[in-house]
N, C-alpha and C. Protein backbone atom coordinates (compact mmCIF):
# COMPACT_ATOMS: atom_id res chain seq x y z
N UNK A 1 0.83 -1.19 0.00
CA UNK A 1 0.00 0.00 0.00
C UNK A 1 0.87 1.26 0.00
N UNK A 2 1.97 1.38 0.64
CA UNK A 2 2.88 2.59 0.86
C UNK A 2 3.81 2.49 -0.45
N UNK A 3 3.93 1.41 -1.73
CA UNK A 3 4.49 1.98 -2.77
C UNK A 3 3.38 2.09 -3.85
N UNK A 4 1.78 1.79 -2.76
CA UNK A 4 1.00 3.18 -4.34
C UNK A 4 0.64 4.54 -4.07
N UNK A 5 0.46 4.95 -2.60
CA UNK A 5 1.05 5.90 -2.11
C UNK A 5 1.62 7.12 -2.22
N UNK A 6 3.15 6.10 -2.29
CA UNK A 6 4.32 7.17 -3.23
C UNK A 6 4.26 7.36 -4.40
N UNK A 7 3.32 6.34 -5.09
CA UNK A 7 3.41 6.40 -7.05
C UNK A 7 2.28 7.54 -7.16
N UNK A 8 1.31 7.27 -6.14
CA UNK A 8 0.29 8.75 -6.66
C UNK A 8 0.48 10.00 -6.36
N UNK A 9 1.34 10.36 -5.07
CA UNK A 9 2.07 11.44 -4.76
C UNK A 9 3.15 11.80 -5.97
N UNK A 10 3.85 10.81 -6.89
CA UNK A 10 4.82 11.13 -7.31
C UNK A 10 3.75 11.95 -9.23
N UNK A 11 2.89 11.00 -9.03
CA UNK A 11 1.92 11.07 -10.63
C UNK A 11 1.45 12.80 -10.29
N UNK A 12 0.91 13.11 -8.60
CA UNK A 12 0.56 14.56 -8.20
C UNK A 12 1.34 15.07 -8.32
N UNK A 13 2.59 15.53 -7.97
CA UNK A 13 4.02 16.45 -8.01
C UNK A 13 3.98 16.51 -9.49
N UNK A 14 4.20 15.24 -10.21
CA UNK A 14 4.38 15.77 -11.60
C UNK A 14 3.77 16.53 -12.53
N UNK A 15 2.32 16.23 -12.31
CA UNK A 15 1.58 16.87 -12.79
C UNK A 15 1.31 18.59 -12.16
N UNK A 16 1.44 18.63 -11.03
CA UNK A 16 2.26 20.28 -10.48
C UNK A 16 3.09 20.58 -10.72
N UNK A 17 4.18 20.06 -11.60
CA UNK A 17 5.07 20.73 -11.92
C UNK A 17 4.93 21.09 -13.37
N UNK A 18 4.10 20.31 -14.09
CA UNK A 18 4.01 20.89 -15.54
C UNK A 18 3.06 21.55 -15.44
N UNK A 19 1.98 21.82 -14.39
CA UNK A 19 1.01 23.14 -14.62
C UNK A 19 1.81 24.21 -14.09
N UNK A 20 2.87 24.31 -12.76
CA UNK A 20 3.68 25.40 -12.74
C UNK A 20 4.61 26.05 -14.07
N UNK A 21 5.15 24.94 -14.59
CA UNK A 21 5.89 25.61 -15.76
C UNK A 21 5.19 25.92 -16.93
N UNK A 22 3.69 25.64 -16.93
CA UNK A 22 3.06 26.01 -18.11
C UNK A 22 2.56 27.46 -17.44
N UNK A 23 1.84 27.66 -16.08
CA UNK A 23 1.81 28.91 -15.86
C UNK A 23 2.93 30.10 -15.53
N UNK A 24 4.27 29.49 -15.64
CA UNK A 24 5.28 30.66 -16.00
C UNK A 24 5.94 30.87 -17.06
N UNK A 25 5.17 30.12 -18.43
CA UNK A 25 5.30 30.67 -19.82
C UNK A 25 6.55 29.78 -19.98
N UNK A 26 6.21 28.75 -19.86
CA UNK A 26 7.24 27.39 -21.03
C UNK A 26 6.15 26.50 -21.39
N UNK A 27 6.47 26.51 -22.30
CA UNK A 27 5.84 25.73 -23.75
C UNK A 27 5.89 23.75 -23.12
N UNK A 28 5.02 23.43 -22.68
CA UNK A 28 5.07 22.17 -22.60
C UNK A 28 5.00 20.90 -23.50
N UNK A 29 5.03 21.83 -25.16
CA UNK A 29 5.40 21.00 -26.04
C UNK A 29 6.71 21.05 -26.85
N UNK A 30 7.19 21.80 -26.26
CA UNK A 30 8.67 21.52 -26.38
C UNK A 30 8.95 20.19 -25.61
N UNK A 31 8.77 19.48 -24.55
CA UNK A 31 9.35 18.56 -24.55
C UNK A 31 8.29 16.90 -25.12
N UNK A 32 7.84 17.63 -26.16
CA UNK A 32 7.13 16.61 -26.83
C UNK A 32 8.24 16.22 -28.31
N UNK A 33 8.80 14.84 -28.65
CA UNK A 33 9.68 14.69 -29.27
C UNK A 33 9.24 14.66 -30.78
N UNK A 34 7.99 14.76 -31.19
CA UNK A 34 7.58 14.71 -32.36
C UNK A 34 7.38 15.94 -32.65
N UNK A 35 6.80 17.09 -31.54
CA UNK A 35 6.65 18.19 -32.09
C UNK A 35 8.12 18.94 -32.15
N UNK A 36 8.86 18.52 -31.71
CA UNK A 36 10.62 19.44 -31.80
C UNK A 36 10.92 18.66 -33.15
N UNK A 37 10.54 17.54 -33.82
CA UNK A 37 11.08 16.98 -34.96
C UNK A 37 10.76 18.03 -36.24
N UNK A 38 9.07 18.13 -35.87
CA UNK A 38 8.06 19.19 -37.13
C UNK A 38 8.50 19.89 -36.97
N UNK A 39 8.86 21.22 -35.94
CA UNK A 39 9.47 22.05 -35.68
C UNK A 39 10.93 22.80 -36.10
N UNK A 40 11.59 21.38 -36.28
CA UNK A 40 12.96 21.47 -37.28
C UNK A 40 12.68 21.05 -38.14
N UNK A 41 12.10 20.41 -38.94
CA UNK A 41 12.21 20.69 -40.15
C UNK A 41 11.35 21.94 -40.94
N UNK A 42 10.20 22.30 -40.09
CA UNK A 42 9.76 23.74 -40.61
C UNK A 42 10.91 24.48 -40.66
N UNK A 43 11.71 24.89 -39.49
CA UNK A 43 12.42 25.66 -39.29
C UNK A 43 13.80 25.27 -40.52
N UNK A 44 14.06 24.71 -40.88
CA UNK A 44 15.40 24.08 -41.86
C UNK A 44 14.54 24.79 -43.40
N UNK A 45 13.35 24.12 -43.68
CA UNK A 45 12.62 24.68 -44.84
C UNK A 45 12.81 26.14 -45.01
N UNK A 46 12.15 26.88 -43.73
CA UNK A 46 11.84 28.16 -44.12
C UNK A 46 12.84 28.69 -43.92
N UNK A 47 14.20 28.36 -43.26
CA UNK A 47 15.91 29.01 -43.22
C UNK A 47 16.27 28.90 -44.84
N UNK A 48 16.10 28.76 -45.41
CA UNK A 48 16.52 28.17 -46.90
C UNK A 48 16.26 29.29 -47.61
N UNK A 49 16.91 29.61 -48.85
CA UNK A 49 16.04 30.69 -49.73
C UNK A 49 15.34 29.98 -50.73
N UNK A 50 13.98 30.46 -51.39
CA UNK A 50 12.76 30.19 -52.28
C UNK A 50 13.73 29.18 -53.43
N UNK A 51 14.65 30.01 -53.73
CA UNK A 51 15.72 29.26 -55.21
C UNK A 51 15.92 28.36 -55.06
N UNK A 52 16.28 27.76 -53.66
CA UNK A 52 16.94 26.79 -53.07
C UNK A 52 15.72 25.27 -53.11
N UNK A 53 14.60 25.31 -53.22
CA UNK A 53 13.97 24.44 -52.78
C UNK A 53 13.14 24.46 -53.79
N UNK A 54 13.26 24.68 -55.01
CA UNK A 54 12.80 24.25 -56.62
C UNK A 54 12.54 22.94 -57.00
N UNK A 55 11.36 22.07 -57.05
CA UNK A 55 11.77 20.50 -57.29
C UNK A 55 11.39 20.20 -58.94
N UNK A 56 10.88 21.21 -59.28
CA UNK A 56 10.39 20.94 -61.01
C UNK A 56 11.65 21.16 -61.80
N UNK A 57 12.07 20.80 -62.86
CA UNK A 57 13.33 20.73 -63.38
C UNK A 57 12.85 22.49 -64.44
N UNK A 58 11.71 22.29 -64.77
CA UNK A 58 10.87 23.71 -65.67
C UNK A 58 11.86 24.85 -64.45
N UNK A 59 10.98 25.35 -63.20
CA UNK A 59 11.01 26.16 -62.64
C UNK A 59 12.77 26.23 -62.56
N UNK A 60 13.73 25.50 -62.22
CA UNK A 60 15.02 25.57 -62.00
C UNK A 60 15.56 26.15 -63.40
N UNK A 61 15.32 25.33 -64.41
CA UNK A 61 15.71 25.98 -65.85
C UNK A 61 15.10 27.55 -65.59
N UNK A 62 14.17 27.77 -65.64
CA UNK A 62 13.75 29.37 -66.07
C UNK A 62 14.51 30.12 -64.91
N UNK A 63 14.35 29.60 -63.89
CA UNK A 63 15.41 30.59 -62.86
C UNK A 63 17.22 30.79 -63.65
N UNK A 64 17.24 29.98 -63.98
CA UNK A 64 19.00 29.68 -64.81
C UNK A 64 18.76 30.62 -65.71
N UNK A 65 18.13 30.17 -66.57
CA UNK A 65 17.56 31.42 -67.88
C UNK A 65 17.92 32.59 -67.86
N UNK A 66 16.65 33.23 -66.83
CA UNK A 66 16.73 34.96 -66.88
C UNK A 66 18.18 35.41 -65.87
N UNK A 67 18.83 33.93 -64.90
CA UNK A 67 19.88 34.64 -64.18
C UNK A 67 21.41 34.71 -65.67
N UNK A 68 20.87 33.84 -66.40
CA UNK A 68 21.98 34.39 -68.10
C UNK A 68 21.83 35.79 -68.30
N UNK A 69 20.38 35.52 -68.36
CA UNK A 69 19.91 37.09 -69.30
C UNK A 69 20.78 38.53 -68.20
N UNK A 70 20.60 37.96 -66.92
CA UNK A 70 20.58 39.39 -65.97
C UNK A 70 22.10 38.91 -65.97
N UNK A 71 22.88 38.66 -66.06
CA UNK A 71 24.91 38.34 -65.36
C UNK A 71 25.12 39.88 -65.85
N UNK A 72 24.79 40.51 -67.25
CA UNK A 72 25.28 41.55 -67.99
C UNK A 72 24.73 42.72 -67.29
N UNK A 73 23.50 42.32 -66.51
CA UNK A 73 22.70 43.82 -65.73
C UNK A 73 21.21 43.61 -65.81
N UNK A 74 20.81 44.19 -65.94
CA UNK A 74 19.34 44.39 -66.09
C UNK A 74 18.33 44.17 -67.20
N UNK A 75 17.34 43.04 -67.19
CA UNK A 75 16.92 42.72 -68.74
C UNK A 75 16.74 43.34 -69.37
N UNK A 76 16.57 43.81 -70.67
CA UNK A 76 16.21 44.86 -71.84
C UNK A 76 15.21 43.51 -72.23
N UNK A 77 13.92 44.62 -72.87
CA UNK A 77 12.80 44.43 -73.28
C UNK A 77 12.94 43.06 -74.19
N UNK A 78 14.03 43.27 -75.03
CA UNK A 78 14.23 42.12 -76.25
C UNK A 78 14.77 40.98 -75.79
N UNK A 79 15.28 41.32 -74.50
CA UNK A 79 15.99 39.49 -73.68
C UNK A 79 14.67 38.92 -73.33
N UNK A 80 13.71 39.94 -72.40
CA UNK A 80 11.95 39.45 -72.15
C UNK A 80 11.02 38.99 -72.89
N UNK A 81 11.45 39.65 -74.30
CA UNK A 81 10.78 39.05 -74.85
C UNK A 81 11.27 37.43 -75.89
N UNK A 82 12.82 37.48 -75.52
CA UNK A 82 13.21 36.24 -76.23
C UNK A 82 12.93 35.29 -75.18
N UNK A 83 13.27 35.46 -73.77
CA UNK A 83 13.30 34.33 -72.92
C UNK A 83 11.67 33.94 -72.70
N UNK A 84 10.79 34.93 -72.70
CA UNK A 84 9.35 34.05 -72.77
C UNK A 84 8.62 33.46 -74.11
N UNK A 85 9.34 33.66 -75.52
CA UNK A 85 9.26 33.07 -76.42
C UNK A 85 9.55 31.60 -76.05
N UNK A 86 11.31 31.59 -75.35
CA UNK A 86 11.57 30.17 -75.26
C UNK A 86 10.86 29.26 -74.28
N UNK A 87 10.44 30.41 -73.17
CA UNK A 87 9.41 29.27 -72.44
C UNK A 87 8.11 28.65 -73.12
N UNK A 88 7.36 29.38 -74.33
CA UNK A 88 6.39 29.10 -74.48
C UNK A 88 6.53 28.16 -75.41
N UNK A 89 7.82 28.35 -76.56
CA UNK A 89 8.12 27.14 -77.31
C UNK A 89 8.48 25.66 -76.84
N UNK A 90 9.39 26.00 -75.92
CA UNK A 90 10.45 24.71 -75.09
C UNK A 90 9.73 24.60 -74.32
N UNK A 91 9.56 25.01 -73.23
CA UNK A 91 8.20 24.50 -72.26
C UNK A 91 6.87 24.25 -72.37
N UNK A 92 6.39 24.21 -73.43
CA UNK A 92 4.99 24.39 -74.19
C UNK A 92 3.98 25.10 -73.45
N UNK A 93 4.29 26.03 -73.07
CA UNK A 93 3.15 26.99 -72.27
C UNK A 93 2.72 28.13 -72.98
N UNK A 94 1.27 28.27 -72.44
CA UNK A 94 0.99 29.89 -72.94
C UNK A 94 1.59 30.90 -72.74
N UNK A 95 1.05 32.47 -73.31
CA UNK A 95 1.68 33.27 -73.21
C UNK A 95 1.48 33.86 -71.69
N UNK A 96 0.60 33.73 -71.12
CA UNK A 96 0.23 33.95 -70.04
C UNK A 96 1.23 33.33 -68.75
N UNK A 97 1.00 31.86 -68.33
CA UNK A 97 2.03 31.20 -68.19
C UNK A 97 3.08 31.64 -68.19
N UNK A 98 4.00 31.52 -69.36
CA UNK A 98 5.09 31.92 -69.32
C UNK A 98 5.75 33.23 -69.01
N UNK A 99 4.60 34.43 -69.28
CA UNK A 99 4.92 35.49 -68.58
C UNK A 99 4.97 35.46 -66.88
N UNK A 100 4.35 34.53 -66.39
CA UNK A 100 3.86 34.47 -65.06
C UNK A 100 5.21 33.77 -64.26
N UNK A 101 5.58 32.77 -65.35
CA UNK A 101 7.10 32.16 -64.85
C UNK A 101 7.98 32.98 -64.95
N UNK A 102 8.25 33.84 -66.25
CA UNK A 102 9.28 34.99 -65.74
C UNK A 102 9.15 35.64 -64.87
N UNK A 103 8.10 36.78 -64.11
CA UNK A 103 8.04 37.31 -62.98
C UNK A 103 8.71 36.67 -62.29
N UNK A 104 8.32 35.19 -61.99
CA UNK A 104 8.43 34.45 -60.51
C UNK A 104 9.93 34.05 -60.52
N UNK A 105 10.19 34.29 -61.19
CA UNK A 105 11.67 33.88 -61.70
C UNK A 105 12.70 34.69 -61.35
N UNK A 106 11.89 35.96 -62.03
CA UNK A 106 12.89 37.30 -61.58
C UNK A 106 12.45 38.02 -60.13
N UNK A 107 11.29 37.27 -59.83
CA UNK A 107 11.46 37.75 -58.12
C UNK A 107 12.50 36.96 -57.51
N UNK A 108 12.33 35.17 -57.16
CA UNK A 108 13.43 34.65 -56.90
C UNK A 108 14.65 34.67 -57.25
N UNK A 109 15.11 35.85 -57.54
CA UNK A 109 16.60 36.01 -58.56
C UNK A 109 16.83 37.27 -57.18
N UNK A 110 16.10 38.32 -57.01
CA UNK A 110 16.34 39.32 -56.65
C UNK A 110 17.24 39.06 -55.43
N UNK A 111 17.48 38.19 -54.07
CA UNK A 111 17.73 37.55 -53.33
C UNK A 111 19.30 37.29 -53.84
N UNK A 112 19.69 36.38 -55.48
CA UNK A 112 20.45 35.99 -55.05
C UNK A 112 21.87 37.30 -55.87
N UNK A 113 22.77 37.10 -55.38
CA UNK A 113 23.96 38.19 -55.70
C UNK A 113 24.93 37.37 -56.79
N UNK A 114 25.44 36.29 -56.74
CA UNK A 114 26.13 35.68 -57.63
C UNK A 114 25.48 34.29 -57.84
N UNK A 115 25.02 33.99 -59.41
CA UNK A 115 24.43 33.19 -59.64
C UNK A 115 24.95 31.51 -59.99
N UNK A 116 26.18 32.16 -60.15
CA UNK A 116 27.32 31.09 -60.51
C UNK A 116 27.27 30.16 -59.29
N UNK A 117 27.86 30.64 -57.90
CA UNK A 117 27.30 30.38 -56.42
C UNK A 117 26.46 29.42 -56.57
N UNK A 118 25.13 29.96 -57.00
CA UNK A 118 24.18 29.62 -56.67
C UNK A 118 23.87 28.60 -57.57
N UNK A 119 24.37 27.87 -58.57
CA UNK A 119 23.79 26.98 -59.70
C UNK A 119 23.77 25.66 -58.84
N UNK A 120 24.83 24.86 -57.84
CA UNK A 120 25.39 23.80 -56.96
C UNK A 120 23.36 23.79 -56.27
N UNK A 121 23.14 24.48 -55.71
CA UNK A 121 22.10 24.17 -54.74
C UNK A 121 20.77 24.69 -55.44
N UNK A 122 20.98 25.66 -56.88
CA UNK A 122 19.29 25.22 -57.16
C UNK A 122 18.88 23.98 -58.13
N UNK A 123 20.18 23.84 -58.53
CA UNK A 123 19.87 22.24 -58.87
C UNK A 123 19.77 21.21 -57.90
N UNK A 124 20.23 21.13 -57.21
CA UNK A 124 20.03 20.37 -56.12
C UNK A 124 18.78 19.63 -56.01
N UNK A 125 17.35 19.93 -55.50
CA UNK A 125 16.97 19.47 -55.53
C UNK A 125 16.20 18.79 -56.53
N UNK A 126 16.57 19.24 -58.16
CA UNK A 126 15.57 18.51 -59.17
C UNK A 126 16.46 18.19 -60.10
N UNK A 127 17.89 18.01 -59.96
CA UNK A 127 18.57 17.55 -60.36
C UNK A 127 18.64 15.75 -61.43
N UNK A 128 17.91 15.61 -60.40
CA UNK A 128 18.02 13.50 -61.06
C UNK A 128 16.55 13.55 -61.85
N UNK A 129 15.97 14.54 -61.72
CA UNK A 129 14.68 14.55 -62.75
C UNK A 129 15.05 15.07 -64.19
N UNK A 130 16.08 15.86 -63.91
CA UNK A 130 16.94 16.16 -65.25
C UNK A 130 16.94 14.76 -66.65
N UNK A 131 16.25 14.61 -67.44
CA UNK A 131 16.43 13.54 -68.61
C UNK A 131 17.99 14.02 -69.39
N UNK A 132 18.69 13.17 -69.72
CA UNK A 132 19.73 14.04 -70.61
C UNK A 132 19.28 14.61 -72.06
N UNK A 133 18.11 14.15 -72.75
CA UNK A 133 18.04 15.20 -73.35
C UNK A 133 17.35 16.29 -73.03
N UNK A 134 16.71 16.13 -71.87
CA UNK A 134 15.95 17.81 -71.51
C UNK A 134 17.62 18.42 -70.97
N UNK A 135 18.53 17.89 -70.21
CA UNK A 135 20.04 18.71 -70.02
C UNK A 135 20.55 19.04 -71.17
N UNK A 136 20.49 18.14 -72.59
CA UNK A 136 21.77 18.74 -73.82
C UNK A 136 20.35 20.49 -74.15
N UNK A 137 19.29 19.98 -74.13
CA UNK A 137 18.16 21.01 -74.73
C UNK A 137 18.53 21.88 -74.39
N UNK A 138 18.52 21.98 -72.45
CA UNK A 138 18.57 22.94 -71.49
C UNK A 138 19.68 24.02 -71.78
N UNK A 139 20.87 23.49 -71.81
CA UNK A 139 22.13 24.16 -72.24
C UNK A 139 22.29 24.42 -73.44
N UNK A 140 21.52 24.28 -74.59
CA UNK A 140 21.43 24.93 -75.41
C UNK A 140 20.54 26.03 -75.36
N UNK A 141 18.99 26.71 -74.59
CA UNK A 141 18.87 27.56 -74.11
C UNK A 141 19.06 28.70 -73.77
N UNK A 142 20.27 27.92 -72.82
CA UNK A 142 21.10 28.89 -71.81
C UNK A 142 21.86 29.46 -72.86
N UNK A 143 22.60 28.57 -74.18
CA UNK A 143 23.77 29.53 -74.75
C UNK A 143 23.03 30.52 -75.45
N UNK A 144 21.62 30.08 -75.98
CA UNK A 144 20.99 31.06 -76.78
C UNK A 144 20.23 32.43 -75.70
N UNK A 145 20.20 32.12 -74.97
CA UNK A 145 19.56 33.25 -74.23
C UNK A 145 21.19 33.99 -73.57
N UNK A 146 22.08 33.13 -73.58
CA UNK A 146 23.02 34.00 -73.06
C UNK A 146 23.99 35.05 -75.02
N UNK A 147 23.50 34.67 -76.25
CA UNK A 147 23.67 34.97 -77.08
C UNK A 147 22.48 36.25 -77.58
N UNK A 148 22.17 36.55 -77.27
CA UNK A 148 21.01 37.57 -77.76
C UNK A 148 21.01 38.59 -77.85
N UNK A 149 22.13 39.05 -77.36
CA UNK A 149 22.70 40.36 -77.02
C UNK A 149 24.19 40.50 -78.00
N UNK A 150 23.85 39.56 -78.83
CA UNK A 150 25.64 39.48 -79.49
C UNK A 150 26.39 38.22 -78.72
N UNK A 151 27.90 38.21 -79.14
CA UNK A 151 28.46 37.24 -78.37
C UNK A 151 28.38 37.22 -76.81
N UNK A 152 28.44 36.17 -76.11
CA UNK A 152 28.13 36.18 -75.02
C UNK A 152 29.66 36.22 -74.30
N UNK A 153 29.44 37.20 -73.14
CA UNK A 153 31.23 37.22 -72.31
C UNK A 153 31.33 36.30 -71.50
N UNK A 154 32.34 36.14 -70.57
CA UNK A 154 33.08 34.98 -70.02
C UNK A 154 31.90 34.86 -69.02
N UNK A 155 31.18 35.59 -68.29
CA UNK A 155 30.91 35.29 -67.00
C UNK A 155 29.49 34.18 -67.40
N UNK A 156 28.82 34.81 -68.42
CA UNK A 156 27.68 33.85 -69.01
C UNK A 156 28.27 32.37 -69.54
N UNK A 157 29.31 32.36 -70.24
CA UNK A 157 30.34 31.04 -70.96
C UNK A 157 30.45 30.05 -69.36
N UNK A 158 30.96 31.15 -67.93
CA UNK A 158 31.76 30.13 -67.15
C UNK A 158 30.21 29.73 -66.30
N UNK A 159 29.10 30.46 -66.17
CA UNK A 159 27.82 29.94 -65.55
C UNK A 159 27.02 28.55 -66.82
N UNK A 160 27.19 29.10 -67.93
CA UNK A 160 26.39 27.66 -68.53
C UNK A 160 27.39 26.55 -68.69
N UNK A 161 28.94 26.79 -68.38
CA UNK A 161 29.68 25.31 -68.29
C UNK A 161 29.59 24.52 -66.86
N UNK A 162 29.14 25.90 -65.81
CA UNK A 162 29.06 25.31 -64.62
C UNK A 162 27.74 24.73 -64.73
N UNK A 163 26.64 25.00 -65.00
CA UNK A 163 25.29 24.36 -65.49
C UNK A 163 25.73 23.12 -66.00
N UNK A 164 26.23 23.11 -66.93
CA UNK A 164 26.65 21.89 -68.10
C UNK A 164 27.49 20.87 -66.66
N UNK A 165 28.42 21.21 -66.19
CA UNK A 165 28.99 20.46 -65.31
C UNK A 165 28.45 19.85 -64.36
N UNK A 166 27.19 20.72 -63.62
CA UNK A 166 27.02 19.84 -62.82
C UNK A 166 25.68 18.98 -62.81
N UNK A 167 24.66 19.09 -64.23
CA UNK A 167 23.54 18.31 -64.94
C UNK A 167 24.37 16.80 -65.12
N UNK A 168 25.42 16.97 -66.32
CA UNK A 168 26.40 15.75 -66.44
C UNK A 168 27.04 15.10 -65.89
N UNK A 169 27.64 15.14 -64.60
CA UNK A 169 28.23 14.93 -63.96
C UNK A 169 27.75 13.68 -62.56
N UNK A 170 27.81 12.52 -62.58
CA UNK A 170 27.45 11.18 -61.97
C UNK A 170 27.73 11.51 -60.73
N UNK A 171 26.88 10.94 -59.69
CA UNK A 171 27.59 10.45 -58.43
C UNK A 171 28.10 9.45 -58.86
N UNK A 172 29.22 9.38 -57.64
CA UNK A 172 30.22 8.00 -57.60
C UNK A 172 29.46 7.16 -57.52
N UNK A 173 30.08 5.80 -57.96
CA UNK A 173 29.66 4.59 -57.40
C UNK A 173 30.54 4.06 -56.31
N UNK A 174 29.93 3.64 -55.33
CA UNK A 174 30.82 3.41 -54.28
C UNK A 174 30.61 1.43 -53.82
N UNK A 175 30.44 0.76 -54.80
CA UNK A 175 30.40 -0.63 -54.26
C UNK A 175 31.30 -0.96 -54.18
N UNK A 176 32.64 -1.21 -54.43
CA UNK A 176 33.89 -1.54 -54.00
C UNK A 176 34.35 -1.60 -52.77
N UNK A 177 33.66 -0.15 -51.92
CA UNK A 177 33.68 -0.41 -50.56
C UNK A 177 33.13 -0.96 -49.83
């Protein structure tokens, strides 16, 4: 009888102690282990920038696109209007559409400062959805949208080889080990 006693005194204390710490403002689901799991990964998602977490291989290409068109500065009317030509041809979308993907494109651009940087992680995630001929297509694209303006300079040449490099480019195989 005296060790159920102590088990219901001990079940009372406990339960006074999580209504004390809930009435001095701690979160009593913090020590819930599923909600600290949701919690980090919300928190990992929304630490990320928009570019970063692209899973359509479309949306990653058109972000690549207009960041060709912009390396030189600021689009001129005739890059806008070549690069939503190519979405509507190559991507088979309307004109609507494809105007709607450039915006969204050139909002998620605004964020980033060097695009070159940035090619490693917005491929990232839609990377293996890449077909190789939507990659040889893709980089042909890129050289034509980075050509539209006349010859294209080094910094557009060294972003669509880094494109080209890292579409083509295998993980290891590691069975040997």
């Amino acid at each position: 009888m005296h060790i159920l006693i102590g088990l219901i005194t001990a079940i009372g204390g406990l339960i006074w102690a999580f209504h004390s710490l809930q009435r001095s403002g701690v979160d009593l689901n913090s020590f819930n282990p599923f909600f600290w799991i949701r919690r980090r990964r919300w928190e990992k998602q929304l630490g990320t920038k928009a570019a970063h977490n692209l899973e359509r291989p479309v949306e990653a290409a058109a972000l690549l696109l207009i960041g060709v068109a912009k390396i030189e500065g600021e689009i001129t009317r005739e890059q806008k209007r070549e690069v939503i030509s190519i979405f509507e041809n190559e991507f088979n979308m309307d004109k609507e559409n494809a105007a709607e993907l450039f915006s969204a494109s050139s909002y998620l651009l605004q964020d980033v400062t060097d695009i070159q940087v940035e090619v490693k992680a917005i491929l990232a995630p839609c990377k293996d959805r890449f077909q190789n001929e939507q990659s040889t297509s893709f980089i042909s694209m890129l050289k034509q949208v980075a050509s539209i303006d006349g010859a294209p300079n080094e910094q557009q040449n060294m972003l669509v080889n880094t494109v080209k490099q890292e579409l083509f480019t295998k993980p290891m195989d590691v069975k040997g080990w």
